[in-house]
C-alpha atoms as a PDB file:
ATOM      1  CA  UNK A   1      -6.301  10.821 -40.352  1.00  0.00           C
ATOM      2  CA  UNK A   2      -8.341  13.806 -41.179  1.00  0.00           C
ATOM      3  CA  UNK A   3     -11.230  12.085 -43.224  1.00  0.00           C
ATOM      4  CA  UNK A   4     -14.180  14.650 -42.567  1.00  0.00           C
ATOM      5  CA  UNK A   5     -13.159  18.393 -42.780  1.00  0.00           C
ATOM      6  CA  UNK A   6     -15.266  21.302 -41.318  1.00  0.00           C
ATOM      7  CA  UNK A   7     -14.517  24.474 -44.161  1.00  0.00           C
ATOM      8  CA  UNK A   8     -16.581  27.608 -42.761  1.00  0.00           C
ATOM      9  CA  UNK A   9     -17.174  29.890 -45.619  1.00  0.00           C
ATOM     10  CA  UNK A  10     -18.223  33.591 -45.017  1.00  0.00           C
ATOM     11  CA  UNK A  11     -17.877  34.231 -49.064  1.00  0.00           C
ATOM     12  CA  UNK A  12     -14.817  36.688 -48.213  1.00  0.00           C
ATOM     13  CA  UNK A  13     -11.346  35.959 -50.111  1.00  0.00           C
ATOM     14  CA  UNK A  14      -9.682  34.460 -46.431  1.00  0.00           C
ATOM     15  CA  UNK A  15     -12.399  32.186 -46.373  1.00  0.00           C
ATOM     16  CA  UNK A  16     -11.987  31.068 -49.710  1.00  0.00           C
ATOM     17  CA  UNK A  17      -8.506  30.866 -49.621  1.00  0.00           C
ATOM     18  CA  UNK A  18      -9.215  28.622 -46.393  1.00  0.00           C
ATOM     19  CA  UNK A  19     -11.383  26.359 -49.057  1.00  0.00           C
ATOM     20  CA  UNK A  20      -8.781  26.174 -51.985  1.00  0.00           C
ATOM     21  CA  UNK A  21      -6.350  24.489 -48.794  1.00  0.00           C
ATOM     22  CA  UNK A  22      -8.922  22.492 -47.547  1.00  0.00           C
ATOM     23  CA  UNK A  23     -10.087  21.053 -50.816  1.00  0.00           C
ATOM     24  CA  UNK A  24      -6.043  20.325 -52.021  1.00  0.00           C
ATOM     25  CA  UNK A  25      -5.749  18.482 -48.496  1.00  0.00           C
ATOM     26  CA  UNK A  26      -9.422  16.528 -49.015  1.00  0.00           C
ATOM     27  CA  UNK A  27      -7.819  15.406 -52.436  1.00  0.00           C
ATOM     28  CA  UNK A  28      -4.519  14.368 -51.321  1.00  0.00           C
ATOM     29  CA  UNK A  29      -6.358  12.069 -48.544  1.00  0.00           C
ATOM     30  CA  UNK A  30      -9.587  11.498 -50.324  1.00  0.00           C
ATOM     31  CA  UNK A  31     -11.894  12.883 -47.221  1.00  0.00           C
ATOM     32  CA  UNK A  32     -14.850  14.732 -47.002  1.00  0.00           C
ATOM     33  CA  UNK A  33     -15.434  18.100 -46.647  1.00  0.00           C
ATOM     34  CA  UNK A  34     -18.686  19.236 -44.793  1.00  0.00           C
ATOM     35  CA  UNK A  35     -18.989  23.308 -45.961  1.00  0.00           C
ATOM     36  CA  UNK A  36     -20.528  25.443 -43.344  1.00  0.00           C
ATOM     37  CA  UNK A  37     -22.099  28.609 -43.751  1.00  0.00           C
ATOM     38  CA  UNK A  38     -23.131  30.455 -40.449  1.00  0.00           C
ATOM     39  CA  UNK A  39     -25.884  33.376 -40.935  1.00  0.00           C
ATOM     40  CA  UNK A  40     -25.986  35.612 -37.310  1.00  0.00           C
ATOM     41  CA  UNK A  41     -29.299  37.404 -38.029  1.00  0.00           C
ATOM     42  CA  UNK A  42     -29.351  38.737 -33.971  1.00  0.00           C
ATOM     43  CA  UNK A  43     -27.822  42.108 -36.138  1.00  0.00           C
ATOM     44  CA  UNK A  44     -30.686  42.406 -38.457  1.00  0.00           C
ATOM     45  CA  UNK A  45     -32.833  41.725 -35.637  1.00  0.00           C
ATOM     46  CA  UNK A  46     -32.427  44.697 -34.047  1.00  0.00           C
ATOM     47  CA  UNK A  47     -32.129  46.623 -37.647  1.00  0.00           C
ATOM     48  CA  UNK A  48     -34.897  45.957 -39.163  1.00  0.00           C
ATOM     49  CA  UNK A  49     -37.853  48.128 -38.154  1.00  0.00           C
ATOM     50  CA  UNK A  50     -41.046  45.794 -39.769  1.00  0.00           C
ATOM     51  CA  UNK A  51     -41.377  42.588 -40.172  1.00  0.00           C
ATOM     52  CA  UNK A  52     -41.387  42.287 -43.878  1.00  0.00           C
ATOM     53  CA  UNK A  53     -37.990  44.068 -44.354  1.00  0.00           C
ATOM     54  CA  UNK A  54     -36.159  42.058 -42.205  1.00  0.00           C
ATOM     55  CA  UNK A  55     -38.380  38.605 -44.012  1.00  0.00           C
ATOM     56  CA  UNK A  56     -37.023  40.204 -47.148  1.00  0.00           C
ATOM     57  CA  UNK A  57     -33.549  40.860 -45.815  1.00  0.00           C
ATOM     58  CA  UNK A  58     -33.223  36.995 -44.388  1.00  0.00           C
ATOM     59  CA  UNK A  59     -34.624  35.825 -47.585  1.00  0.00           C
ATOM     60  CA  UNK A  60     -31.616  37.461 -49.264  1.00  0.00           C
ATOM     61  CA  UNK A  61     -28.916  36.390 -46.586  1.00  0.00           C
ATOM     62  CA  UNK A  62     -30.263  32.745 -47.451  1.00  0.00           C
ATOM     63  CA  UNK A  63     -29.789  33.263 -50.982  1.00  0.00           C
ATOM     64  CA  UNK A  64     -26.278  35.015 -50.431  1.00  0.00           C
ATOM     65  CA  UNK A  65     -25.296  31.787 -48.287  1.00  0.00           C
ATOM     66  CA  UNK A  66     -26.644  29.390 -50.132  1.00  0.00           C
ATOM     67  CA  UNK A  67     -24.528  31.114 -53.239  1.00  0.00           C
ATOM     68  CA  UNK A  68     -21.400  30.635 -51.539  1.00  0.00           C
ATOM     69  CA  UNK A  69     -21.773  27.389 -50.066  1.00  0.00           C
ATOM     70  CA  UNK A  70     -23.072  26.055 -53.986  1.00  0.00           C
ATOM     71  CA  UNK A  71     -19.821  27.596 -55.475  1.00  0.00           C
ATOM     72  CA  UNK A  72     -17.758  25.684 -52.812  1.00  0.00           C
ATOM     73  CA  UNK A  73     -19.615  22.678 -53.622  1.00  0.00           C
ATOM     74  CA  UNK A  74     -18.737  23.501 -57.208  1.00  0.00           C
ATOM     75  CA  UNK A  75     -15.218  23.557 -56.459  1.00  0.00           C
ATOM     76  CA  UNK A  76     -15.030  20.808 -54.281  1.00  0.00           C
ATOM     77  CA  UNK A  77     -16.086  19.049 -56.817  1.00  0.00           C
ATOM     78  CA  UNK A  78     -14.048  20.240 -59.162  1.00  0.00           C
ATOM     79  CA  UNK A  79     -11.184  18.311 -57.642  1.00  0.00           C
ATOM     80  CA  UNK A  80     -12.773  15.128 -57.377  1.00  0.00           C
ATOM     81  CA  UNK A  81     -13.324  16.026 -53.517  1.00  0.00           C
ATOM     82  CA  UNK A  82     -17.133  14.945 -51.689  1.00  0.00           C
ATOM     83  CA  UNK A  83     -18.674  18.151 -49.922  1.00  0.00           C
ATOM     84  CA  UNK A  84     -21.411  18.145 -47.973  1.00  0.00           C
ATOM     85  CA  UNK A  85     -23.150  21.933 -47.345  1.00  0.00           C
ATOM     86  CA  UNK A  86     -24.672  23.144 -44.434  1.00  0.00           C
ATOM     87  CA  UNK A  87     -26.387  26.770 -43.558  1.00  0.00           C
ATOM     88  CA  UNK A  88     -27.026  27.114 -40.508  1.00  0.00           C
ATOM     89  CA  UNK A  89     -29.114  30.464 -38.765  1.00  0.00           C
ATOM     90  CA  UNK A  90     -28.078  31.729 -35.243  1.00  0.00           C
ATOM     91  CA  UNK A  91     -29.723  34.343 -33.259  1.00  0.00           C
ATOM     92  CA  UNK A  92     -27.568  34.508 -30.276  1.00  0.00           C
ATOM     93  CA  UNK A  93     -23.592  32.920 -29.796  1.00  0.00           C
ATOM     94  CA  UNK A  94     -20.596  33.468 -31.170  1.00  0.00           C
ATOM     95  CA  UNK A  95     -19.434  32.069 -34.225  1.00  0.00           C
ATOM     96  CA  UNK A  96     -16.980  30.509 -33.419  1.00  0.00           C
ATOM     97  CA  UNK A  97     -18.980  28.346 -30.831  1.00  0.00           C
ATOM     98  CA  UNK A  98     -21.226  27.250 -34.037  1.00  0.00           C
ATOM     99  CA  UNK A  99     -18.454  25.904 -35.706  1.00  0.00           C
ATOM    100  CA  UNK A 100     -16.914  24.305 -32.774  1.00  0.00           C
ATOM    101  CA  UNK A 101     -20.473  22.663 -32.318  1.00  0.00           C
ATOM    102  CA  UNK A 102     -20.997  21.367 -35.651  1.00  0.00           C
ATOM    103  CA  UNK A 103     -17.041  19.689 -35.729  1.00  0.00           C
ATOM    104  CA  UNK A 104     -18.382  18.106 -32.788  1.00  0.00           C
ATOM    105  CA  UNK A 105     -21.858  16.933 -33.683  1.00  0.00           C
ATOM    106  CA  UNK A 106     -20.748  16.194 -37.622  1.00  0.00           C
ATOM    107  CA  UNK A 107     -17.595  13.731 -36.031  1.00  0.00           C
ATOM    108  CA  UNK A 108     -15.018  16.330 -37.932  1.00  0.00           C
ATOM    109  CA  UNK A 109     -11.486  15.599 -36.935  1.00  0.00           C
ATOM    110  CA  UNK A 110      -9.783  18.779 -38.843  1.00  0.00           C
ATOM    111  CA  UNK A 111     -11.032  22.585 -39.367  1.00  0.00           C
ATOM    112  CA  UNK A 112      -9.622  24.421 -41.880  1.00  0.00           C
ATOM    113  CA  UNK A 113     -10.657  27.739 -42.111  1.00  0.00           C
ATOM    114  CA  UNK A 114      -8.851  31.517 -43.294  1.00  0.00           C
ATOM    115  CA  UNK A 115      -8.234  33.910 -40.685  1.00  0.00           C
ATOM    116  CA  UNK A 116      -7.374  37.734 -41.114  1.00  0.00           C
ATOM    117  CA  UNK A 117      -4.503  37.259 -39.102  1.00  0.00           C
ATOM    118  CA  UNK A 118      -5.908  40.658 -37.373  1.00  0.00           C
ATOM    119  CA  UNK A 119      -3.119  41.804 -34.310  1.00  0.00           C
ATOM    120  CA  UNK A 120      -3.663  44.864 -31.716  1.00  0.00           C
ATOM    121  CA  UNK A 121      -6.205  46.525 -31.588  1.00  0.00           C
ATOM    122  CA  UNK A 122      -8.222  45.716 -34.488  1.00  0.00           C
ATOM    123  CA  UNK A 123      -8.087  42.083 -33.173  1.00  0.00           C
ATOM    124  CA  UNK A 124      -9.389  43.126 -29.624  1.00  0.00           C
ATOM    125  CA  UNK A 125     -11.772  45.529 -31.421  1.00  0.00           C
ATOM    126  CA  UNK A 126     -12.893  42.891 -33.504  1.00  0.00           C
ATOM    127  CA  UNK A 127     -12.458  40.246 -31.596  1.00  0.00           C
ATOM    128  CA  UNK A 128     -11.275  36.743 -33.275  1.00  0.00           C
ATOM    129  CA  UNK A 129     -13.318  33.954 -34.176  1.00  0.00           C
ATOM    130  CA  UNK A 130     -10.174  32.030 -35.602  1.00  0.00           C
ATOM    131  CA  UNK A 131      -8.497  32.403 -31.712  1.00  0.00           C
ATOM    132  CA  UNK A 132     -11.950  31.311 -29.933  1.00  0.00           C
ATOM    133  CA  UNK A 133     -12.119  27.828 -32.658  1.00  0.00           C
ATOM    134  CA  UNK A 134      -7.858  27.238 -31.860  1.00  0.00           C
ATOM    135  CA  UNK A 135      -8.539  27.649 -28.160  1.00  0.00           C
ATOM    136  CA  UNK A 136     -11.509  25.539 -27.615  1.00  0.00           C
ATOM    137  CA  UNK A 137     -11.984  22.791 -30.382  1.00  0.00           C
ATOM    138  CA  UNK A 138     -12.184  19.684 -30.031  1.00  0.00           C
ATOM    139  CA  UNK A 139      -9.839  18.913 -32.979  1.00  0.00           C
ATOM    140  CA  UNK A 140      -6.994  20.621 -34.428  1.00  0.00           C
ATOM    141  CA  UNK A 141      -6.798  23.651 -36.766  1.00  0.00           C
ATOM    142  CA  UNK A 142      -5.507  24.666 -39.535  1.00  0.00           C
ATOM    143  CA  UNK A 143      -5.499  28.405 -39.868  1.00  0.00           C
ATOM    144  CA  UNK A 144      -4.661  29.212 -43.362  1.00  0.00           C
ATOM    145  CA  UNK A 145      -3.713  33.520 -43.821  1.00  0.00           C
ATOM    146  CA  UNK A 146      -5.052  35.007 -46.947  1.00  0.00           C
ATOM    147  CA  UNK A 147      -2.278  36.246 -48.900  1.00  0.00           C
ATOM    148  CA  UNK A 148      -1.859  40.354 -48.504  1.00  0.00           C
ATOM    149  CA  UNK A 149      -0.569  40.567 -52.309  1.00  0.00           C
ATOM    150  CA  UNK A 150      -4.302  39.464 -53.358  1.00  0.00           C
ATOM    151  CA  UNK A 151      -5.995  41.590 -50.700  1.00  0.00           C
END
């Protein structure tokens, strides 16, 4: 039970507190963890005024994700845990449909992931990626809160 893990990582401290759980659970049943990072460039899209600044913004998005997703790796390893990273680029979709997608198509069978634990209306403001993933995946989730002492 719960051999390959889908972590998203956004590089905020709720995400990585959604790692450090993930990677304790990996160890403790010697899965896999398959990292996601999701970059939504449909923002910068309609930012960017020329086509080189927004080249040169994606080109540091990239970077920025492929930063996080190495120090994940890093600590995956760290505990003796296998991760696997993936960046992946949308343009249009929520995130939360991404990640439900790649549980699916990667054969997943947990998500672990941090949530804000947003209520009223900064949640309907903000809308919830967490709530979208518990309502509609395919496997269960583990939402793990980021502690509000550290924030």
């Amino acid at each position: 039970m719960y051999q390959h893990i889908l972590v998203p990582l956004d590089g905020s401290a709720t995400a990585d507190r959604g790692l450090r759980e993930a990677v304790q659970l990996a160890a403790e049943r010697k899965s896999k963890l398959r990292l996601l990072h999701v970059i939504d460039d449909f923002p910068m899209l309609m930012e960017m005024s020329s086509v080189s600044s927004f080249d040169a913004s994606m080109r540091k998005v990239r970077e920025y994700g492929e930063d996080v997703l190495s120090k994940a790796q890093a600590a995956a390893a760290a505990a003796d845990v296998q991760a696997e990273t993936v960046l992946r680029e949308v343009t249009q979709g929520r995130i939360a449909d991404i990640l439900i997608d790649e549980a699916r198509s990667s054969g997943c069978d947990l998500i672990v992931m941090g949530t804000h634990g947003r209520r009223g209306f900064s949640r309907m403001a903000l809308g919830s990626d967490a709530d979208l993933v518990v309502r509609q995946s395919p496997v269960p989730v583990l939402l793990v809160r980021n502690d509000p002492q550290q924030s």
